[in-house]
C-alpha atoms as a PDB file:
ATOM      1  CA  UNK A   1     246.332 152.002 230.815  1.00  0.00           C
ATOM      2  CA  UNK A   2     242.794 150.283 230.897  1.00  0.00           C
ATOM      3  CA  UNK A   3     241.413 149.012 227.783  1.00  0.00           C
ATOM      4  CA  UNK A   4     237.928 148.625 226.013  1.00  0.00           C
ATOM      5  CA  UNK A   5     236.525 146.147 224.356  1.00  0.00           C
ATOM      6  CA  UNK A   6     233.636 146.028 221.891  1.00  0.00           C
ATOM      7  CA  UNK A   7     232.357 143.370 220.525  1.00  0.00           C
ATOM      8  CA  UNK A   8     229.844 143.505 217.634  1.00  0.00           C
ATOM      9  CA  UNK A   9     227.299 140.403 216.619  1.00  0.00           C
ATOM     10  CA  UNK A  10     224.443 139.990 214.246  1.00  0.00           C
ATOM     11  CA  UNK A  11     221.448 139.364 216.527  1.00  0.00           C
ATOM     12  CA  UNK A  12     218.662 136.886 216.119  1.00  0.00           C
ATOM     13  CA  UNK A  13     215.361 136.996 214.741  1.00  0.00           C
ATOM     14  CA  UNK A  14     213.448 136.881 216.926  1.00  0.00           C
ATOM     15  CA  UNK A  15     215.614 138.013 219.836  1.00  0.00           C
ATOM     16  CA  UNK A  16     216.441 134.903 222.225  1.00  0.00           C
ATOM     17  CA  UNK A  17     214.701 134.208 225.110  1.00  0.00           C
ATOM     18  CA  UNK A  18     217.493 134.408 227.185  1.00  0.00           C
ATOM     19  CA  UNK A  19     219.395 137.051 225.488  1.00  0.00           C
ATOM     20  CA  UNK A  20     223.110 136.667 224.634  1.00  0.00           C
ATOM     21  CA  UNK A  21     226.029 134.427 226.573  1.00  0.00           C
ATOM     22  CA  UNK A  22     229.255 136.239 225.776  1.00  0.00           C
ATOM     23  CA  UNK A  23     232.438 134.735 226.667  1.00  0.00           C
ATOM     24  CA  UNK A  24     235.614 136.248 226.164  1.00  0.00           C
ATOM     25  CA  UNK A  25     239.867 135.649 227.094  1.00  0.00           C
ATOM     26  CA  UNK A  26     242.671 136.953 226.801  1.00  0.00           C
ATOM     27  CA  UNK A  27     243.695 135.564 223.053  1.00  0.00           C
ATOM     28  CA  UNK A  28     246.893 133.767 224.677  1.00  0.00           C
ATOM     29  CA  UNK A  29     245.418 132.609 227.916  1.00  0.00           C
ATOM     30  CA  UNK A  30     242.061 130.322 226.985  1.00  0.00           C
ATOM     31  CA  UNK A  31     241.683 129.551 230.614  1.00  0.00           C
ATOM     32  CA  UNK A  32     241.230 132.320 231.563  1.00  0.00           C
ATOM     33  CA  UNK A  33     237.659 133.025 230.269  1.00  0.00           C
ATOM     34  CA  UNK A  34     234.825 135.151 231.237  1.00  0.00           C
ATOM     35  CA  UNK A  35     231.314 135.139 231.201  1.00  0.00           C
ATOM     36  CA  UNK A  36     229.369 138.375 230.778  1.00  0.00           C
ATOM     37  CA  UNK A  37     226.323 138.673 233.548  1.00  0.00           C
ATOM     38  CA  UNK A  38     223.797 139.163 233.283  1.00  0.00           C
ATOM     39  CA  UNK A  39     223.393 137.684 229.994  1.00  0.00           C
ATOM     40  CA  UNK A  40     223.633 140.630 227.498  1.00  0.00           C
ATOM     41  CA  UNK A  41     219.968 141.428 225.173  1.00  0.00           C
ATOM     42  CA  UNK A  42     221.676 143.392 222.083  1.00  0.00           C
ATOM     43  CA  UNK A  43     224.736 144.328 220.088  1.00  0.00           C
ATOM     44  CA  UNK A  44     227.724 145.380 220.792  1.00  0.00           C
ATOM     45  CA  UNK A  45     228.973 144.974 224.293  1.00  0.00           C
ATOM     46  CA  UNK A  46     231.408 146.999 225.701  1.00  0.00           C
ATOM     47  CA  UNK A  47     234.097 145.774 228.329  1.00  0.00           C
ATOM     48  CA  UNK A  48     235.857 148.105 230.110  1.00  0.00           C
ATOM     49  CA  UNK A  49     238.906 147.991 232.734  1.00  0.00           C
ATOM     50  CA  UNK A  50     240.595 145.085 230.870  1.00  0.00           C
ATOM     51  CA  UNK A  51     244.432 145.075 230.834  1.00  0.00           C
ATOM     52  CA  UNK A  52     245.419 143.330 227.172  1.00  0.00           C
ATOM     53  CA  UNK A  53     244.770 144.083 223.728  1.00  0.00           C
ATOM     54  CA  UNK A  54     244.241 140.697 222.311  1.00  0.00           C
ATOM     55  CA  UNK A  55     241.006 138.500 222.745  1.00  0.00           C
ATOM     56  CA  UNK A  56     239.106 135.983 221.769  1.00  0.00           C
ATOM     57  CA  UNK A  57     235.885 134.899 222.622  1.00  0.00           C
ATOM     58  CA  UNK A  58     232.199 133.431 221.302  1.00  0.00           C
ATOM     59  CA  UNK A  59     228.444 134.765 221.430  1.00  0.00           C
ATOM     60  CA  UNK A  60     225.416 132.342 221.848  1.00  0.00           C
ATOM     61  CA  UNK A  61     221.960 132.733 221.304  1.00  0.00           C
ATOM     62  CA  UNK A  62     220.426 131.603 224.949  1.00  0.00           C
ATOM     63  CA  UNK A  63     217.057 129.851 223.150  1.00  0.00           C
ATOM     64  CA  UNK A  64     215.732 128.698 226.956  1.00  0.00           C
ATOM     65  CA  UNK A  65     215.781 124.898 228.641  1.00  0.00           C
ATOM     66  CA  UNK A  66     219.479 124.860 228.831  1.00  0.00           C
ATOM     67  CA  UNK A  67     219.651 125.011 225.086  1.00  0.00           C
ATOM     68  CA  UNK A  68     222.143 127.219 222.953  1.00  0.00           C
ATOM     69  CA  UNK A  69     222.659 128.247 219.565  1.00  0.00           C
ATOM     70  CA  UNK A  70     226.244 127.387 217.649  1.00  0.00           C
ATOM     71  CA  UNK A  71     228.743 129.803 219.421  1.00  0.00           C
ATOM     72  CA  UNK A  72     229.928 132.457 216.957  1.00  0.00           C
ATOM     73  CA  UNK A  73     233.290 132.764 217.389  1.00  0.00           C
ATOM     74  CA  UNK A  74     235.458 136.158 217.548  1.00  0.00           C
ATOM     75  CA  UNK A  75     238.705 137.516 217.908  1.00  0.00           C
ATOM     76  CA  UNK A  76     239.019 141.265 218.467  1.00  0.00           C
ATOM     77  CA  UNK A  77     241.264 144.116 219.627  1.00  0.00           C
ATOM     78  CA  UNK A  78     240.641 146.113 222.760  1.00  0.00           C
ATOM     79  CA  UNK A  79     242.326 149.552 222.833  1.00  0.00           C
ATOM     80  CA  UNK A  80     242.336 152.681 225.686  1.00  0.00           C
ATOM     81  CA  UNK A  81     239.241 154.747 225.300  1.00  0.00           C
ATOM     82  CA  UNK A  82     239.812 158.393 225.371  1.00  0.00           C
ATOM     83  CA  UNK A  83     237.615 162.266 224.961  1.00  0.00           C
ATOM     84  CA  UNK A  84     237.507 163.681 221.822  1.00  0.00           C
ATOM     85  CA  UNK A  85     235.164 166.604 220.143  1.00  0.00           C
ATOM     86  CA  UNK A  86     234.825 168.742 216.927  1.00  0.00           C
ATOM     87  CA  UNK A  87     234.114 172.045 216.596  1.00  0.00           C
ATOM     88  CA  UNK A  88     233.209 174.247 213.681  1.00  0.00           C
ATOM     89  CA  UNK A  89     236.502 176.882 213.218  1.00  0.00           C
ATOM     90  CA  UNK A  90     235.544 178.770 210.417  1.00  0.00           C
ATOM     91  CA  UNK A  91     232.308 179.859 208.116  1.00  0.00           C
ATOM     92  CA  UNK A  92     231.872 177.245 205.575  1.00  0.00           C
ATOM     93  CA  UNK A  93     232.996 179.005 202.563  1.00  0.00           C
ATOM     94  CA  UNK A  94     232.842 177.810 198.575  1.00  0.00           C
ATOM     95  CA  UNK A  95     233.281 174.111 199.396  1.00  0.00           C
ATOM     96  CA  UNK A  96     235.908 174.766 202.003  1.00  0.00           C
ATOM     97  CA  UNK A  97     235.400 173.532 205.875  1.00  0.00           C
ATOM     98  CA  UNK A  98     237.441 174.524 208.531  1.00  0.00           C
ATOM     99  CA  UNK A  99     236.776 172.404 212.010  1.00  0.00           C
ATOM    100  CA  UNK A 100     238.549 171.818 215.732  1.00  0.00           C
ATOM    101  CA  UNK A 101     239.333 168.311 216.737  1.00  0.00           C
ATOM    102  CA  UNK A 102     240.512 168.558 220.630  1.00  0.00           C
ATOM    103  CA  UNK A 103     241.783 165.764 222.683  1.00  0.00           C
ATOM    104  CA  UNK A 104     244.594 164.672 225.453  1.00  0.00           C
ATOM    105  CA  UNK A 105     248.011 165.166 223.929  1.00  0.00           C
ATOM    106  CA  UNK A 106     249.274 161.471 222.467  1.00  0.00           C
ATOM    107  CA  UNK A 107     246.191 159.964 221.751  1.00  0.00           C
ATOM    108  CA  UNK A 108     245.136 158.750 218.450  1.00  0.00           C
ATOM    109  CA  UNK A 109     242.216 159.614 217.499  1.00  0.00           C
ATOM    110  CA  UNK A 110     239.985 158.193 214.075  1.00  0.00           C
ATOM    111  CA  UNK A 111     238.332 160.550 211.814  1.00  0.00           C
ATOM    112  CA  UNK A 112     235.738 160.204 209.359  1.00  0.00           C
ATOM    113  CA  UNK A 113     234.731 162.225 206.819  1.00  0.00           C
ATOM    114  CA  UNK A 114     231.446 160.523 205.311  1.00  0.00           C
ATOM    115  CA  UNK A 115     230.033 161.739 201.666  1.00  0.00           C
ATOM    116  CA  UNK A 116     226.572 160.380 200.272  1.00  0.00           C
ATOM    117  CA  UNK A 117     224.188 161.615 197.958  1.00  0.00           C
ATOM    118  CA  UNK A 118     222.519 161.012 194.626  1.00  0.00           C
ATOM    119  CA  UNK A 119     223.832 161.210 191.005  1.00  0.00           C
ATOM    120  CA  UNK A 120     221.963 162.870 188.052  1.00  0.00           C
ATOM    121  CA  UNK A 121     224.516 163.740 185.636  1.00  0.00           C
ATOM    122  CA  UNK A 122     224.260 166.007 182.991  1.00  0.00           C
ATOM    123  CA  UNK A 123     227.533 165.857 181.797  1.00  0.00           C
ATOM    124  CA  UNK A 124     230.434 163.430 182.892  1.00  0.00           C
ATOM    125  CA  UNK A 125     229.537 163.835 187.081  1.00  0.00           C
ATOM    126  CA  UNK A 126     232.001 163.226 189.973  1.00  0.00           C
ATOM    127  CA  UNK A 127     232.884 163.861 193.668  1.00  0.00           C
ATOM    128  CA  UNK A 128     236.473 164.891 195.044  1.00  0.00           C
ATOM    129  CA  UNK A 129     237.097 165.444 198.264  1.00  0.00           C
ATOM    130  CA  UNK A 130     239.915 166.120 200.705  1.00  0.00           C
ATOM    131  CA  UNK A 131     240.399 166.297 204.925  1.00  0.00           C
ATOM    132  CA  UNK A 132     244.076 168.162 205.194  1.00  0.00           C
ATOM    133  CA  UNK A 133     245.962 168.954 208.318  1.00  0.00           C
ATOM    134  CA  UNK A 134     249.281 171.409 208.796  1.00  0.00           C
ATOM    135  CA  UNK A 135     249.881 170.337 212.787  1.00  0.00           C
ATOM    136  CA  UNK A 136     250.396 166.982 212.399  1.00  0.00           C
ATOM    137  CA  UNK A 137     250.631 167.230 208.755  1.00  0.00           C
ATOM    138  CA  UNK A 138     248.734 165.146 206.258  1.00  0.00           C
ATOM    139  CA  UNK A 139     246.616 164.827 203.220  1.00  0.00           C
ATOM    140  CA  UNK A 140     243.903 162.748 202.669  1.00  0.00           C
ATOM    141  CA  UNK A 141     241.981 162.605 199.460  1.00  0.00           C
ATOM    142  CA  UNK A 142     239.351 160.237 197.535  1.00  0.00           C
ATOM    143  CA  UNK A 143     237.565 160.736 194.593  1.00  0.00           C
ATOM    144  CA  UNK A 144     234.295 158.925 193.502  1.00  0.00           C
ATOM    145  CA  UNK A 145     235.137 157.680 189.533  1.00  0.00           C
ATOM    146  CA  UNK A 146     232.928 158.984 186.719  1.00  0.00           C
ATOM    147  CA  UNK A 147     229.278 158.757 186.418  1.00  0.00           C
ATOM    148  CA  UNK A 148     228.386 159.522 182.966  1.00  0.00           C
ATOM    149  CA  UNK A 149     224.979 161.065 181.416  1.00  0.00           C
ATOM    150  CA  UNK A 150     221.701 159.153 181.738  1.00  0.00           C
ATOM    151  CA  UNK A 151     223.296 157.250 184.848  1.00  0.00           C
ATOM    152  CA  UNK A 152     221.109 158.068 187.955  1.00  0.00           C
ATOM    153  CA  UNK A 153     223.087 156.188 190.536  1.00  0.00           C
ATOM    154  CA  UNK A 154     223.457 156.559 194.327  1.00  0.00           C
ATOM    155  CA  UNK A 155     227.750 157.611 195.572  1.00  0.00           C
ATOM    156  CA  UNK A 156     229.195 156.864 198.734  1.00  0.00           C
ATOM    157  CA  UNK A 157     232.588 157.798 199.445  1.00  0.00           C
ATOM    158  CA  UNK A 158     234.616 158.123 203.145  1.00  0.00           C
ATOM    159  CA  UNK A 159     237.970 159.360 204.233  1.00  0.00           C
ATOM    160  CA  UNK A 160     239.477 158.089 207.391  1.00  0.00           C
ATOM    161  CA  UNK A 161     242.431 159.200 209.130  1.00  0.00           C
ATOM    162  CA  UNK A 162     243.900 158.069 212.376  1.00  0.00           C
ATOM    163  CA  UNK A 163     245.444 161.359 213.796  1.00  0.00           C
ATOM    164  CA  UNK A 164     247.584 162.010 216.513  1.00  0.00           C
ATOM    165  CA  UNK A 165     246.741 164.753 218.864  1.00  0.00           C
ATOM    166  CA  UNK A 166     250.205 166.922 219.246  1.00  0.00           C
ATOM    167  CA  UNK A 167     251.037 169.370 221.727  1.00  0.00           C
ATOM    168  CA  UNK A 168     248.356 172.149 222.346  1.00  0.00           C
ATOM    169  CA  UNK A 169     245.992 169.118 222.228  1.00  0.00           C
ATOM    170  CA  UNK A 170     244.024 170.509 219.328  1.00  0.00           C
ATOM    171  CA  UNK A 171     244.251 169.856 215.350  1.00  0.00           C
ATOM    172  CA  UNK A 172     242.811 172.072 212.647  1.00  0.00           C
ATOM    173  CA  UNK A 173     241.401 170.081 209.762  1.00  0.00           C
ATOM    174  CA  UNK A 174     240.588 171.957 206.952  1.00  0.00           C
ATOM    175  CA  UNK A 175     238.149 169.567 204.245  1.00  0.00           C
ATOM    176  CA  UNK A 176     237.139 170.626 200.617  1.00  0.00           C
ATOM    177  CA  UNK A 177     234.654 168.581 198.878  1.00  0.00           C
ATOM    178  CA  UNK A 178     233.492 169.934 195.166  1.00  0.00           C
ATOM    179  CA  UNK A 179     230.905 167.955 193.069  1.00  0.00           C
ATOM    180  CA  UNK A 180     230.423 168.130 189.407  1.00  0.00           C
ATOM    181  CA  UNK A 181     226.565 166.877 189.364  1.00  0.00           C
ATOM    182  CA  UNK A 182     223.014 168.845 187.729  1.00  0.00           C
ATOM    183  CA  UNK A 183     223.265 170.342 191.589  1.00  0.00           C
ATOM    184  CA  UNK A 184     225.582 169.701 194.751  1.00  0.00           C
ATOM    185  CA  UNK A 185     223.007 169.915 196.914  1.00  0.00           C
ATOM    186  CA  UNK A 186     222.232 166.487 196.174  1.00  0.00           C
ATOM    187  CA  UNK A 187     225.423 165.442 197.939  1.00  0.00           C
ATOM    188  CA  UNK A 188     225.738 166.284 201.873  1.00  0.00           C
ATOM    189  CA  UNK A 189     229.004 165.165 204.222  1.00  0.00           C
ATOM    190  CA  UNK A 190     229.796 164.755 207.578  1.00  0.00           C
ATOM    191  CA  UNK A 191     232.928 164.678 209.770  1.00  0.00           C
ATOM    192  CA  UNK A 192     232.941 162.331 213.033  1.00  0.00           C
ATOM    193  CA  UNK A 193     234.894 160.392 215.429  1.00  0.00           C
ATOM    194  CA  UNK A 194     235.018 157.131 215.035  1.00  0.00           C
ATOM    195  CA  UNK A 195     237.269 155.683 217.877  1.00  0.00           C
ATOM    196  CA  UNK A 196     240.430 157.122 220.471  1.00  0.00           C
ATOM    197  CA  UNK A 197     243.000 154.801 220.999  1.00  0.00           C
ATOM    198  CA  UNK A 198     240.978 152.297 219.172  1.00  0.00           C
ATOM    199  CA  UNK A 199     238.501 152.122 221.858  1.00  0.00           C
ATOM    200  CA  UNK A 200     235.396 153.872 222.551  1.00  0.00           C
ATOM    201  CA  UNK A 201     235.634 158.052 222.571  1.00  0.00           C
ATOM    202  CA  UNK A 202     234.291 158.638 226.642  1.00  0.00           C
ATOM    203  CA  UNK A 203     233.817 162.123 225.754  1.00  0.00           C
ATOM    204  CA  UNK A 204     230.544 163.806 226.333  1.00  0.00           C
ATOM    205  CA  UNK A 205     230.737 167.032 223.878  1.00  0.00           C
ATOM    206  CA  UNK A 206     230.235 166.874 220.510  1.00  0.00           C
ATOM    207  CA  UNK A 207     231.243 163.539 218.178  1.00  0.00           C
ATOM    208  CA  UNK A 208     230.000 164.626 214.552  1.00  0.00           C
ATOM    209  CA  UNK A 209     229.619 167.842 212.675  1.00  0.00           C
ATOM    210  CA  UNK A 210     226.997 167.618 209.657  1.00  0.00           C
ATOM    211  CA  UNK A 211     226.611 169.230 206.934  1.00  0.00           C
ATOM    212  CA  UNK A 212     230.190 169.342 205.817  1.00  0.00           C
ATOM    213  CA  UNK A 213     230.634 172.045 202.920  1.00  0.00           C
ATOM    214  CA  UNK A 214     230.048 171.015 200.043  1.00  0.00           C
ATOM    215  CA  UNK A 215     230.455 173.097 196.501  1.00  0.00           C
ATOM    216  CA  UNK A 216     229.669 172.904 192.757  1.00  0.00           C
ATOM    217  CA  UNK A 217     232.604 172.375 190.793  1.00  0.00           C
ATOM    218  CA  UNK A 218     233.271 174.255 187.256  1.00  0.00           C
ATOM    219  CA  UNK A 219     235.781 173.652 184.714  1.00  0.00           C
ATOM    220  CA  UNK A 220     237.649 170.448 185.758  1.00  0.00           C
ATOM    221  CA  UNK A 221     237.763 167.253 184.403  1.00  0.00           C
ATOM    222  CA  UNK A 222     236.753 164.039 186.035  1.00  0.00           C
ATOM    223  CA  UNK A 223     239.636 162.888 188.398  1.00  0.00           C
ATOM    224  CA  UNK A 224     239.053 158.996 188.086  1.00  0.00           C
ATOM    225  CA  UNK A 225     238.754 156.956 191.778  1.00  0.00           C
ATOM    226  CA  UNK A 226     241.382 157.367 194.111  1.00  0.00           C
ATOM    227  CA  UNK A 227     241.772 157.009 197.540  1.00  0.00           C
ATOM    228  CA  UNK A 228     244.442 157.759 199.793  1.00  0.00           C
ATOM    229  CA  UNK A 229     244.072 157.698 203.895  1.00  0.00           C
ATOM    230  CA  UNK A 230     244.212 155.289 206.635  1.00  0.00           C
END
C-alpha cells in the first residue's frame, strides 16, 4: 500500500531566497536519501508513493551563494492516505449531535471534536462533552475543570478518536456537549478529520462539520477535568 509523508517545519523570517532543501530516507537506510526538487517555498510537504513508514530526514533554509542554514533535523511517520467525509444525520437537538463518518471498510480514520469559547461565570462554570459510537463501540469524554465567579478566562478542550471504519463503511457518532456558563452561546464546536491511515484524507467531500451542538446545562455540578480518548 503506498504511503504519505508530511513533513511540517517552522519557516523563516523572511522566507529564504532559495526556498527550502528537504532531504529525507528511509529511517534504517541513510544512503538512501532524497532530495526534494524543486526546492520546496513553504510548510509542510507532502510525499506521496513511498513504500515504508519510518523516516528521517533534515530541512534547510537555502539563504543563496551556496550558503545554508543549520539543517533541522526530523524523524517522522508516513502512513496510507485514504477518503473520508462527515455528514450531518440528525437535527441538532438540546446539546445532542448526530453525524455520518463514511470511509473504505478497514481504514482508520482520526476524529476531532474541537470546543473553544469564552468563560464568564456566574456561578461555578464548566464544559463536558462527549463523541460516542455503538458500531464500533466507544466512548470518549473530556471535561474542562471549574472556572469559578469573577474568572473571565478563554477554554479549549478536544476529543480525538482514531476509529475504525467496519463493515457498511459508515459510523454514526452521536456528540453531546452541555456548558454551565452566563450563556452557551459563547462556546461553539466542531467535528473534523484529522488524518486516514495516518496519512493525508484524499477525499474531496466534506472534512469538518461546524457548529457542533452545543446546550446550556442546568442542575449539575461541576465534573472536574477529565479526559479520556485517543
Amino acid at each position: 500500500m503506498s504511503n504519505t509523508l508530511t513533513i511540517n517545519f517552522a519557516e523563516t523570517t523572511p522566507d529564504p531566497q532559495g526556498g527550502y532543501r528537504v532531504t529525507y530516507w528511509p529511517t534504517n537506510s541513510p544512503a538512501s536519501a532524497t532530495v526534494i526538487t524543486p526546492n520546496p517555498t513553504s510548510s509542510p510537504v507532502v510525499i506521496t508513493g513511498l513504500n515504508g513508514t519510518a523516516y528521517s530526514g533534515s530541512v534547510e533554509a537555502v539563504c543563496g551563494g551556496g550558503v545554508f542554514s543549520t539543517p533541522a533535523l526530523f524523524n517522522a511517520t508516513a502512513g496510507s492516505s485514504g477518503a473520508a467525509t462527515l455528514a450531518i444525520g440528525n437535527a441538532c437537538s438540546g446539546g445532542y449531535g448526530d453525524y455520518n463518518l463514511t470511509g473504505t471498510v478497514g481504514n482508520v480514520v482520526r476524529v476531532r471534536l474541537q470546543i473553544t469559547g469564552g468563560m464568564v461565570p456566574t456561578s461555578t462554570a464548566w464544559v463536558f462533552a462527549t463523541m460516542t459510537s455503538a458500531s464500533p463501540s466507544f466512548n470518549a469524554i473530556a471535561s474542562s475543570g471549574c472556572f469559578e465567579p469573577g474568572s473571565t478566562s478563554g477554554v479549549s478542550l478536544d476529543i480525538y478518536k482514531n476509529i475504525t471504519i467496519p463493515s457498511g463503511g459508515v459510523v454514526n457518532i452521536d456528540t453531546s456537549i452541555f456548558v454551565n456558563n452566563s450563556s452557551p452561546s459563547l462556546i461553539s464546536a466542531t467535528l473534523s478529520i484529522v488524518s486516514v491511515n495516518g496519512g493525508n484524507n484524499t477525499t474531496t467531500g466534506n472534512t469538518s462539520i461546524s457548529p457542533v451542538c452545543v446546550a446550556q446545562a442546568s442542575g449539575q455540578s461541576c465534573p472536574g477535568a477529565n479526559y479520556m480518548g485517543d
